[in-house]
PDB file of N, CA and C in Angstrom:
ATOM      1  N   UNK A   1      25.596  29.804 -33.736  1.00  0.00           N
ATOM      2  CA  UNK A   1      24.807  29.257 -32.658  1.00  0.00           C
ATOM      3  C   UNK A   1      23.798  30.306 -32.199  1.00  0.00           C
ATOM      4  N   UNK A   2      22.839  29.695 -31.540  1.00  0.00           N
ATOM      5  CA  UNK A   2      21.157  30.532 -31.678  1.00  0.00           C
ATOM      6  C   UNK A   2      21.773  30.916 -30.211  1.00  0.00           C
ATOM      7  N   UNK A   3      20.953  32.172 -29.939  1.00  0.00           N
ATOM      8  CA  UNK A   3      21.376  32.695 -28.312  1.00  0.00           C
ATOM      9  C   UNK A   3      20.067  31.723 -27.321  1.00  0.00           C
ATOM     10  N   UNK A   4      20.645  31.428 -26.377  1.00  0.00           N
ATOM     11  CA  UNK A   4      20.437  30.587 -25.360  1.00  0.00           C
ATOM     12  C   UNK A   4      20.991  29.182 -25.267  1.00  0.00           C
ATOM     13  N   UNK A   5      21.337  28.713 -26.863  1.00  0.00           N
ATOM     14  CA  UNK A   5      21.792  27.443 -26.948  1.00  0.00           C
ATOM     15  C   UNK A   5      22.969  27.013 -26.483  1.00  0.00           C
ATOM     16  N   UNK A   6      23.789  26.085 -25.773  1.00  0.00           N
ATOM     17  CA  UNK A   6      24.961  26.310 -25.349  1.00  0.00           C
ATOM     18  C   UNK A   6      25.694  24.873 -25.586  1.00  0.00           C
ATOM     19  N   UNK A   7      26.687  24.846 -26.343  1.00  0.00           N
ATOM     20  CA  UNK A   7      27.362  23.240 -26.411  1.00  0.00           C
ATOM     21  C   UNK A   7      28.160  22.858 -25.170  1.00  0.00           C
ATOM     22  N   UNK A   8      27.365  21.566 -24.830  1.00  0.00           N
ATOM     23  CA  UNK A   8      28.108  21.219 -23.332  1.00  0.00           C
ATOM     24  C   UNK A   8      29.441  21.139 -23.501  1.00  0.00           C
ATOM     25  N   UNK A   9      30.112  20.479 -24.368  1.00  0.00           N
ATOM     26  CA  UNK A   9      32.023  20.442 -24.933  1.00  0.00           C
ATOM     27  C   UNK A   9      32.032  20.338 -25.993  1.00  0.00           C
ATOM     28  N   UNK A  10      32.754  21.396 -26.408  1.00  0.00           N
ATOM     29  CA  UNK A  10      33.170  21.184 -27.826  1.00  0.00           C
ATOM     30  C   UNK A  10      34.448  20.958 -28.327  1.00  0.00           C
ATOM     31  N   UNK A  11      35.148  20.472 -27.061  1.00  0.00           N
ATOM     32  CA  UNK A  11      36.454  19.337 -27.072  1.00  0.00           C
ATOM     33  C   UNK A  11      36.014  17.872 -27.433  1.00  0.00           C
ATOM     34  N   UNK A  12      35.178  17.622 -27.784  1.00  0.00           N
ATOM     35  CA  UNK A  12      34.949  16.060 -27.909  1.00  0.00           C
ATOM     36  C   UNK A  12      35.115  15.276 -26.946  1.00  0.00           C
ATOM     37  N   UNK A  13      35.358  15.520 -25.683  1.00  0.00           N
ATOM     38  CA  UNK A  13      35.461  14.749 -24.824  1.00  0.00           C
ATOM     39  C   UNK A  13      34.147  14.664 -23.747  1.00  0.00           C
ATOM     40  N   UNK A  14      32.854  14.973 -24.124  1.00  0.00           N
ATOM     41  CA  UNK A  14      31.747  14.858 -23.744  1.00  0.00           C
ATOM     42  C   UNK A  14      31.296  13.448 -23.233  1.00  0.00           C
ATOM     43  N   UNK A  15      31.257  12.580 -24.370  1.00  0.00           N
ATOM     44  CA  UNK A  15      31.209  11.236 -24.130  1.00  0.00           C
ATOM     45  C   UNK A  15      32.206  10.693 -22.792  1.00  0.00           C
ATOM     46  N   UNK A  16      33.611  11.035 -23.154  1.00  0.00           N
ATOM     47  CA  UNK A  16      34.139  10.479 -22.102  1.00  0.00           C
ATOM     48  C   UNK A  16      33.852  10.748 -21.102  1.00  0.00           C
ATOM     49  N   UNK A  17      33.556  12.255 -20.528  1.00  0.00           N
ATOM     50  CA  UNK A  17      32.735  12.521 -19.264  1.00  0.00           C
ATOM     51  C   UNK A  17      31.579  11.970 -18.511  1.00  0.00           C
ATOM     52  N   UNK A  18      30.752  11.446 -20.124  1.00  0.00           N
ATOM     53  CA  UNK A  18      29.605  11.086 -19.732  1.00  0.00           C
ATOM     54  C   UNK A  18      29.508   9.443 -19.091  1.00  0.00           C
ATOM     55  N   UNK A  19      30.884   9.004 -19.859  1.00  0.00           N
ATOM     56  CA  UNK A  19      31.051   7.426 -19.120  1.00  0.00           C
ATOM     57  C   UNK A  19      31.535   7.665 -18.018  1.00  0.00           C
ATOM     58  N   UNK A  20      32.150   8.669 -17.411  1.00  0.00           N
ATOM     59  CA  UNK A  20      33.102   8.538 -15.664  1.00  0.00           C
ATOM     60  C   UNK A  20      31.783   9.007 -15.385  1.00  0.00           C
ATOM     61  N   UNK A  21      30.723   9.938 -15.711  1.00  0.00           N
ATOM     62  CA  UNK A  21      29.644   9.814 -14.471  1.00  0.00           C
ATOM     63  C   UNK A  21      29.063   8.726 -14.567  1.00  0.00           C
ATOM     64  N   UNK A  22      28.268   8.127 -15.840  1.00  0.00           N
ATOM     65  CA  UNK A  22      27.395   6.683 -15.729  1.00  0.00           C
ATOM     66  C   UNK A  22      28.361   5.914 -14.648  1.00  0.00           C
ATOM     67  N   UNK A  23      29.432   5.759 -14.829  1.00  0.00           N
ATOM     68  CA  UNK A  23      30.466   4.741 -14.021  1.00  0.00           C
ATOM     69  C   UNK A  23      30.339   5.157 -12.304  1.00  0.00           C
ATOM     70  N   UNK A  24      30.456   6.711 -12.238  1.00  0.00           N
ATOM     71  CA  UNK A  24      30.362   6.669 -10.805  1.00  0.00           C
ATOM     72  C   UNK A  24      29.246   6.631  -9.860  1.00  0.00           C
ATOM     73  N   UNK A  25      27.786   6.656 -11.024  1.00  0.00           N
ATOM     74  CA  UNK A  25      26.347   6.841 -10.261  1.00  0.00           C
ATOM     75  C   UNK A  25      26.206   5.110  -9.906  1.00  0.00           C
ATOM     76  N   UNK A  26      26.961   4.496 -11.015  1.00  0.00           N
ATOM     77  CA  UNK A  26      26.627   3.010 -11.195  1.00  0.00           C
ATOM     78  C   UNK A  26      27.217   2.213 -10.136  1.00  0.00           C
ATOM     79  N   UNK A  27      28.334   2.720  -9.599  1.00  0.00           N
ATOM     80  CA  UNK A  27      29.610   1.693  -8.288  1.00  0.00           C
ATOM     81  C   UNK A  27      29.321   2.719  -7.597  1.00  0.00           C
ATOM     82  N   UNK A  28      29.400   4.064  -7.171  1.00  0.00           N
ATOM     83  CA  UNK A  28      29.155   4.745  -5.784  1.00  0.00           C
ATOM     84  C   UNK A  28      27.842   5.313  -5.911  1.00  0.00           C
ATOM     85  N   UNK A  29      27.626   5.929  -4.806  1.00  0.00           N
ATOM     86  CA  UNK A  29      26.124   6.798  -4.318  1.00  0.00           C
ATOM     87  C   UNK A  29      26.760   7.917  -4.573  1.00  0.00           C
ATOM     88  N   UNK A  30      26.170   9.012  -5.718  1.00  0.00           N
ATOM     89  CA  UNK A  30      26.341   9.964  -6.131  1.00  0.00           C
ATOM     90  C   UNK A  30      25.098  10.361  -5.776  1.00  0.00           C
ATOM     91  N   UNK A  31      25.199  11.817  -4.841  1.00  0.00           N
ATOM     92  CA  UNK A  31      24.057  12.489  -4.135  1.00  0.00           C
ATOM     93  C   UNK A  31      23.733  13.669  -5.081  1.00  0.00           C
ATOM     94  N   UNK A  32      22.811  14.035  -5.280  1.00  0.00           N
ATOM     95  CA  UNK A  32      22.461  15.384  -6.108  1.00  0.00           C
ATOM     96  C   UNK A  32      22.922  16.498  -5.880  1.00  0.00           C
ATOM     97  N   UNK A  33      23.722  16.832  -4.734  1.00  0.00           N
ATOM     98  CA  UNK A  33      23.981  17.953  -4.604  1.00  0.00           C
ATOM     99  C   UNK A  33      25.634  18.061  -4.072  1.00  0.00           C
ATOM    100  N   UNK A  34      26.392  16.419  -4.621  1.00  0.00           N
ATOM    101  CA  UNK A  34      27.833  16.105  -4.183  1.00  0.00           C
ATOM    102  C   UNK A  34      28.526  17.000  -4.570  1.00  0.00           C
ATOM    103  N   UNK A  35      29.909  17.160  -4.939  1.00  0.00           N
ATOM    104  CA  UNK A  35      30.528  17.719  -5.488  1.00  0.00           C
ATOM    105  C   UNK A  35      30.753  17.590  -6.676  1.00  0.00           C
ATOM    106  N   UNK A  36      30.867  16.078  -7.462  1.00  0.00           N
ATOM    107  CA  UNK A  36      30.831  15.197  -8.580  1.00  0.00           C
ATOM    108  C   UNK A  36      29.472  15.939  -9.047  1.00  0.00           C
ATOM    109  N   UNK A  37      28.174  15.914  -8.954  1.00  0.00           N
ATOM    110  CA  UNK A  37      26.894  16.682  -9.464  1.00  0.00           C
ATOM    111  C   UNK A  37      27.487  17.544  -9.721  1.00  0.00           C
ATOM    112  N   UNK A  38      28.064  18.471  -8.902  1.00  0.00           N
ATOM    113  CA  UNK A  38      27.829  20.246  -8.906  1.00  0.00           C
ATOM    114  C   UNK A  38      28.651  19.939 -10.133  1.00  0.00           C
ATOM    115  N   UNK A  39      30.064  19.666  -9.841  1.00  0.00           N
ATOM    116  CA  UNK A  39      31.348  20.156 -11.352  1.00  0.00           C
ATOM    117  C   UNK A  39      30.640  19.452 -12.556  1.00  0.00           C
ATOM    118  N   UNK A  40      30.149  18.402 -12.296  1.00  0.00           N
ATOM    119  CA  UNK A  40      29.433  17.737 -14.081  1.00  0.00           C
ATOM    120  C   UNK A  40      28.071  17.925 -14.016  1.00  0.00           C
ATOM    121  N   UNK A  41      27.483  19.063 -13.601  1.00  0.00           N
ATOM    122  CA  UNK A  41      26.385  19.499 -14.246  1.00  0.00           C
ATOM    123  C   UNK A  41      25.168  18.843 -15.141  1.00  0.00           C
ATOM    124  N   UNK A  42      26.489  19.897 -16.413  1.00  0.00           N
ATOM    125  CA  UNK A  42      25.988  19.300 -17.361  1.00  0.00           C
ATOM    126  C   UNK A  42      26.006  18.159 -17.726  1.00  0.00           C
ATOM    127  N   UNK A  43      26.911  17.411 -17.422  1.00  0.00           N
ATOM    128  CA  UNK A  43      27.018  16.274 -17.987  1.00  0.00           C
ATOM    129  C   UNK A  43      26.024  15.417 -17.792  1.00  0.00           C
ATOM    130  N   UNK A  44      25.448  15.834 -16.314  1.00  0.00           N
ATOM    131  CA  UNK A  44      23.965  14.773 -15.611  1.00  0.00           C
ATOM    132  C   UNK A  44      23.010  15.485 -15.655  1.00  0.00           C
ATOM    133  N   UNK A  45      22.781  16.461 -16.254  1.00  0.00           N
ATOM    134  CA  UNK A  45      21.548  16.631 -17.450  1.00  0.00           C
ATOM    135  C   UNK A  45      21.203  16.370 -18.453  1.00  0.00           C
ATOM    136  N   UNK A  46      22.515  16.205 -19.209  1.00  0.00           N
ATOM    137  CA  UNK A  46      22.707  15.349 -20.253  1.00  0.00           C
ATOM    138  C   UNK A  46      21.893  13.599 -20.040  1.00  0.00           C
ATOM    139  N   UNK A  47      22.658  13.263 -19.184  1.00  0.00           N
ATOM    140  CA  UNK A  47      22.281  11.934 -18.529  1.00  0.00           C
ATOM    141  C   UNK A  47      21.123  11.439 -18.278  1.00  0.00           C
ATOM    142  N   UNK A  48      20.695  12.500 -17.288  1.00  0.00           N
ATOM    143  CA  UNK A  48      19.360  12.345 -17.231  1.00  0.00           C
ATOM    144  C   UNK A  48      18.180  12.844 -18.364  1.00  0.00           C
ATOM    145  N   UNK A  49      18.858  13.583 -19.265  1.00  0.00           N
ATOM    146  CA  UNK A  49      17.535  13.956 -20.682  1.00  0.00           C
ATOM    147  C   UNK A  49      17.353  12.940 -21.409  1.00  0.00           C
ATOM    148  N   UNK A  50      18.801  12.045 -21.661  1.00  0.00           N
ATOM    149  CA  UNK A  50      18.917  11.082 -22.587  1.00  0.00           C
ATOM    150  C   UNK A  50      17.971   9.364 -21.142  1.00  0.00           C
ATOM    151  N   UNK A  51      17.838  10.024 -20.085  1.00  0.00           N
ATOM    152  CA  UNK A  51      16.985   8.279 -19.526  1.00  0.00           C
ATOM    153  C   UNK A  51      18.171   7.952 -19.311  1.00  0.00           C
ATOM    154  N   UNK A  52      19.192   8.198 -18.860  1.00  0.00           N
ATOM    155  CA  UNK A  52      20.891   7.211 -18.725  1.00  0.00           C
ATOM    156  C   UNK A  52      20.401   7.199 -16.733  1.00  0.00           C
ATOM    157  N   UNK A  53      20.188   8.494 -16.077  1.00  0.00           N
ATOM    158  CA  UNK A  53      20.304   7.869 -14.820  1.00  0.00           C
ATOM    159  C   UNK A  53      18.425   9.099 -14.302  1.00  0.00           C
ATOM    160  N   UNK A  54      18.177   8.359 -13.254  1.00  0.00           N
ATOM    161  CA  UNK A  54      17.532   9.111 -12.157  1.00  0.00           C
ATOM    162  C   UNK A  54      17.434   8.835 -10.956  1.00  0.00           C
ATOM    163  N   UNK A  55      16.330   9.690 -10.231  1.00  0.00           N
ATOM    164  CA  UNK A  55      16.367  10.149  -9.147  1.00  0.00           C
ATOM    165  C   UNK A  55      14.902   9.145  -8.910  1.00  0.00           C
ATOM    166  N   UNK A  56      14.744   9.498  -9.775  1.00  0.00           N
ATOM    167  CA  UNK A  56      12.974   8.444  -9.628  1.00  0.00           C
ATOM    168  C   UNK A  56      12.908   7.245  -9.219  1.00  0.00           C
ATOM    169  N   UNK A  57      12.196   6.782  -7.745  1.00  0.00           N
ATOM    170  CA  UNK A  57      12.631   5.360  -6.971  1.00  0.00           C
ATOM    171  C   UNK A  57      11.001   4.749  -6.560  1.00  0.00           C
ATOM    172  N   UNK A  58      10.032   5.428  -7.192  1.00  0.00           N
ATOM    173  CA  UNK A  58       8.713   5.256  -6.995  1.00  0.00           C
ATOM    174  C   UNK A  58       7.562   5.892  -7.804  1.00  0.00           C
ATOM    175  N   UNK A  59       6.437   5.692  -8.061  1.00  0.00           N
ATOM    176  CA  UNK A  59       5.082   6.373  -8.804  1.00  0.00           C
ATOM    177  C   UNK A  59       5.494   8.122  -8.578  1.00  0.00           C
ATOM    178  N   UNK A  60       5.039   8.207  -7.294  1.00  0.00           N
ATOM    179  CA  UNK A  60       5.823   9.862  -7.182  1.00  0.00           C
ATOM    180  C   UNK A  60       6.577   9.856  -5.857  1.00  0.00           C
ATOM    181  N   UNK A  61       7.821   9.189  -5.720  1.00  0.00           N
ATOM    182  CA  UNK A  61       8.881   9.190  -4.867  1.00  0.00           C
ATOM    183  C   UNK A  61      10.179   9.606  -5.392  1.00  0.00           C
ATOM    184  N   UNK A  62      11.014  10.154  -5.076  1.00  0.00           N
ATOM    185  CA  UNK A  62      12.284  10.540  -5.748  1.00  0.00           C
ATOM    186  C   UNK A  62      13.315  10.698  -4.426  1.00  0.00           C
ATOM    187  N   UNK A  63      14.320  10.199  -5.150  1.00  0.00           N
ATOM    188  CA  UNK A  63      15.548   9.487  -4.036  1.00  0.00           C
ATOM    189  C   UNK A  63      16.604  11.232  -4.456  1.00  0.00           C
ATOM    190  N   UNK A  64      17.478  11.225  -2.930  1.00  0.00           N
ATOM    191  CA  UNK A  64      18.871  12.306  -2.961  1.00  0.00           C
ATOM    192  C   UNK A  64      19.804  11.779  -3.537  1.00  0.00           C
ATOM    193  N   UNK A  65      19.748  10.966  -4.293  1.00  0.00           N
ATOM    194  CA  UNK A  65      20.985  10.362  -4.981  1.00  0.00           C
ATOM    195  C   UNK A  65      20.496   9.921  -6.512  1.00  0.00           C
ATOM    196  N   UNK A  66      21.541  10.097  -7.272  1.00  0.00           N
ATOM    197  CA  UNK A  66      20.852   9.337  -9.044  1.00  0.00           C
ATOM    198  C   UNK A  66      21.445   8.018  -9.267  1.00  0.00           C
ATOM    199  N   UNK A  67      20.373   7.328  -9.445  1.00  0.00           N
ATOM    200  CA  UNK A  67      20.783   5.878 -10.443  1.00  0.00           C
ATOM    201  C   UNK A  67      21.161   5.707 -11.017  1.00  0.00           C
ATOM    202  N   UNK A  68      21.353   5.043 -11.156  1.00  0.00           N
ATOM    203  CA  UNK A  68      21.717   4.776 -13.202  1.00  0.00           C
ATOM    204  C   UNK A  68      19.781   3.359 -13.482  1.00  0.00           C
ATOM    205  N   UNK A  69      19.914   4.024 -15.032  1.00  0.00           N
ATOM    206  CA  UNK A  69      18.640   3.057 -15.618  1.00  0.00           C
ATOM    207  C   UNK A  69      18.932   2.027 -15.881  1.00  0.00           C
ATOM    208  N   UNK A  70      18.304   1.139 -16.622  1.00  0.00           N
ATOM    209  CA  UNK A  70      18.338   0.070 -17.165  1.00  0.00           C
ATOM    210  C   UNK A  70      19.234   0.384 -18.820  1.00  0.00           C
ATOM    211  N   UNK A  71      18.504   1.873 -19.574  1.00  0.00           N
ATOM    212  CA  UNK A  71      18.866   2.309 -20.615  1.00  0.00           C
ATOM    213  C   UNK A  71      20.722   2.784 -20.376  1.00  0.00           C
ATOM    214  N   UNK A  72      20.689   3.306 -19.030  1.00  0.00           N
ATOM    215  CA  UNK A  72      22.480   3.941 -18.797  1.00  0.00           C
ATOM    216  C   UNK A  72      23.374   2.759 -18.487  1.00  0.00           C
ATOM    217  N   UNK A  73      23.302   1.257 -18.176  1.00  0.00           N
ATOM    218  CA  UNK A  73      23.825   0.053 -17.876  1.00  0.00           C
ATOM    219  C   UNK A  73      23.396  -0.126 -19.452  1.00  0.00           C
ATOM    220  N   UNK A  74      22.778  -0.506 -20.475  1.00  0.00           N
ATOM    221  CA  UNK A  74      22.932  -0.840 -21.934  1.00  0.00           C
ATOM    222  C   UNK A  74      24.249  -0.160 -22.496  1.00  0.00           C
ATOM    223  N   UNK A  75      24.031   0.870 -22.017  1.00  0.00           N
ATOM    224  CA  UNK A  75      24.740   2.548 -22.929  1.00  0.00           C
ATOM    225  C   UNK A  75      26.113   2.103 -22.340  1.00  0.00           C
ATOM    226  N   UNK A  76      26.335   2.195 -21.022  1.00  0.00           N
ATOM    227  CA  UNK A  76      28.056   1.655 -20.474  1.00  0.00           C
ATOM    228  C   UNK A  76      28.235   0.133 -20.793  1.00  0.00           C
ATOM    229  N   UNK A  77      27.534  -0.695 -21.129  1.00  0.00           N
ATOM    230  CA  UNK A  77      27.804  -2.217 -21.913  1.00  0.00           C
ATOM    231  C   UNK A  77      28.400  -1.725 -22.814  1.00  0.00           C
ATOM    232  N   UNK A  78      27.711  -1.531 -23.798  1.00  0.00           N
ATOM    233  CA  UNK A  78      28.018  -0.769 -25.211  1.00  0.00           C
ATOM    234  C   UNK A  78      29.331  -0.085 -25.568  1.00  0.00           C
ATOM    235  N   UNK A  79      29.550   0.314 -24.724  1.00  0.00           N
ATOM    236  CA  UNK A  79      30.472   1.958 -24.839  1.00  0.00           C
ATOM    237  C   UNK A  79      32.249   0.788 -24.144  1.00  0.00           C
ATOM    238  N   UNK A  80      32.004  -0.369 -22.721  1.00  0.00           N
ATOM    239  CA  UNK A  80      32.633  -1.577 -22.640  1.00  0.00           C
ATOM    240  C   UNK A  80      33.104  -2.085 -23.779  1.00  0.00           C
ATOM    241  N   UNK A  81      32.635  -2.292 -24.437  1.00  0.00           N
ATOM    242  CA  UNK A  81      32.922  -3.716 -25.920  1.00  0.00           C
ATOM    243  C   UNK A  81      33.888  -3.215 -26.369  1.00  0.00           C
TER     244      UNK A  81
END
């Protein structure tokens, strides 16, 4: 591995992390700076690189809490089945 690069888990359990946050931005108000943010990080950078959730609620308005997209409700359908 190249220096700076860093694997978010390399337990394989990435994905599963990444569905309990889509799940909790999607049924509760997850604030950017909760406690849920702080410990999964990465995981909602992840989230948000891949378009799964944001903060973006206008042209140039941005909300204290993350969404979930239209693309992160496909992705937890999907990941459902």
């Amino acid at each position: 591995m190249k220096a700076g690069k860093t694997v978010i888990d390399d337990t394989g359990d990435a994905l599963g992390r990444l569905h309990r946050v889509l799940r909790g931005v999607w049924r509760e108000q997850v604030r950017v700076k909760s406690d849920l943010a702080r410990k999964e990080a990465d995981v909602i950078a992840m989230a948000a690189s891949l378009q799964l959730i944001t903060t973006k609620v206008g042209a140039q308005r941005f909300a204290k809490t993350w969404l979930i997209t239209s693309k992160g409700l496909t992705w937890l359908n999907e990941k459902d089945d």
